[in-house]
Protein backbone atom coordinates (compact mmCIF):
# COMPACT_ATOMS: atom_id res chain seq x y z
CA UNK A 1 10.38 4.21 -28.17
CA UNK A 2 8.25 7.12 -26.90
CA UNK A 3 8.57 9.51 -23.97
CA UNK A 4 5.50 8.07 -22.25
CA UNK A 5 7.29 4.47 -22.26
CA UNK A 6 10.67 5.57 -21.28
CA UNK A 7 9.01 7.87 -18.01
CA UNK A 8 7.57 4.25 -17.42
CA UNK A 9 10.41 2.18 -17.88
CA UNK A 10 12.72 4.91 -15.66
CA UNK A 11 9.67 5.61 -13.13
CA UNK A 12 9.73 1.81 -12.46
CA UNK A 13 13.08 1.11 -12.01
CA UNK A 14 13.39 3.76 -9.24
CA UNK A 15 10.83 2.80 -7.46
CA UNK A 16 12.17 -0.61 -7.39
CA UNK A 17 15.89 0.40 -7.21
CA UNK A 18 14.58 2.56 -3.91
CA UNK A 19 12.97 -0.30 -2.29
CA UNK A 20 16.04 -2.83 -3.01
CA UNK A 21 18.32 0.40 -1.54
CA UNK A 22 16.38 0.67 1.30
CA UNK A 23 16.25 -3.61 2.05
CA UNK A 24 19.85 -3.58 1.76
CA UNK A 25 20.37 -0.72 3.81
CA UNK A 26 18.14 -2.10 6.99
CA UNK A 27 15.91 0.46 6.58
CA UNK A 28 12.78 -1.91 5.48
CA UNK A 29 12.75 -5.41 5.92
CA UNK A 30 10.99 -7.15 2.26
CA UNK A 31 11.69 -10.62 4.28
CA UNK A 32 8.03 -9.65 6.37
CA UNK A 33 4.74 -9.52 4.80
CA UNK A 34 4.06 -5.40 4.41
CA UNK A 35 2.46 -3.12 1.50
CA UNK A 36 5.74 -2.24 0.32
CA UNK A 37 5.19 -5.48 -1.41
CA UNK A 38 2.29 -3.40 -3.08
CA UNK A 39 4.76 -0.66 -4.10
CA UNK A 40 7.44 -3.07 -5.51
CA UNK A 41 4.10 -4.78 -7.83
CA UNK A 42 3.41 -1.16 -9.05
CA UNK A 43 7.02 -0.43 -9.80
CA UNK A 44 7.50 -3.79 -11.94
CA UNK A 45 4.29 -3.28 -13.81
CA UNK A 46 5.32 0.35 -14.60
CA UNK A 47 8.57 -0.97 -15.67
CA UNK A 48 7.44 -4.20 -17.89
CA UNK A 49 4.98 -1.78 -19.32
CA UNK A 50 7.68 0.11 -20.68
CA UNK A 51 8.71 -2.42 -22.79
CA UNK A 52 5.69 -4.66 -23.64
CA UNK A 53 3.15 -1.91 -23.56
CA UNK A 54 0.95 -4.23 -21.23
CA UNK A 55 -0.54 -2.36 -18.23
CA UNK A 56 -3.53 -3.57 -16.82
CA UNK A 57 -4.66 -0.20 -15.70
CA UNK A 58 -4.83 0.68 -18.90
CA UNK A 59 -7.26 -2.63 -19.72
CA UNK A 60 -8.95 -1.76 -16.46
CA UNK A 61 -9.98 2.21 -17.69
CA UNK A 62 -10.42 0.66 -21.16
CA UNK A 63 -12.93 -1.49 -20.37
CA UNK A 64 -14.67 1.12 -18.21
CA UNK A 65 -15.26 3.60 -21.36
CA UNK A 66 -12.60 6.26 -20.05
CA UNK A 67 -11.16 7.12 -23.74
CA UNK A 68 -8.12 6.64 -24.79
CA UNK A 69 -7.12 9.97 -26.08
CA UNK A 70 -8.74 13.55 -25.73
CA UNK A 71 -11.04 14.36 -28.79
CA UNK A 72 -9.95 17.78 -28.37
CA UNK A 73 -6.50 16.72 -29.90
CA UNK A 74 -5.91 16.86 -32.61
CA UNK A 75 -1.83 17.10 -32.81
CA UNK A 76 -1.75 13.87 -30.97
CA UNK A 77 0.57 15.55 -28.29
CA UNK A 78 -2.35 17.19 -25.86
CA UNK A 79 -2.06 16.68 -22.31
């Protein structure tokens, strides 16, 4: 597993464990329609993208020519 999947997986789950925190605390009510519904759809896909290295942002940029890597790198570890 790489560091770019495990930020996903862990970015993700907090995100998702701070909405669920918040729900349970009465501080936001997930029973009404809202766009922390929005928020709680980014957190899952960060997190299932951790493990099944399916994100359809990634398809989305693909698909629009943005490259994949930067051809100045050549250690494979350029930011």
């Amino acid at each position: 597993m790489t560091v770019n999947r495990i930020v996903r997986i862990v970015a993700g789950f907090f995100i998702m464990l701070s909405l669920i925190l918040a729900h349970v605390m009465g501080q936001v009510d997930l029973g009404k329609l809202s766009w922390l519904w929005f928020t709680l759809f980014v957190g899952a896909n960060l997190f299932q993208s951790g493990f099944t290295r399916f994100c359809p942002m990634d398809t989305i940029l693909e698909k629009l020519g943005v490259p994949t890597q930067d051809p100045n790198c050549t250690t494979g570890r350029c930011g």
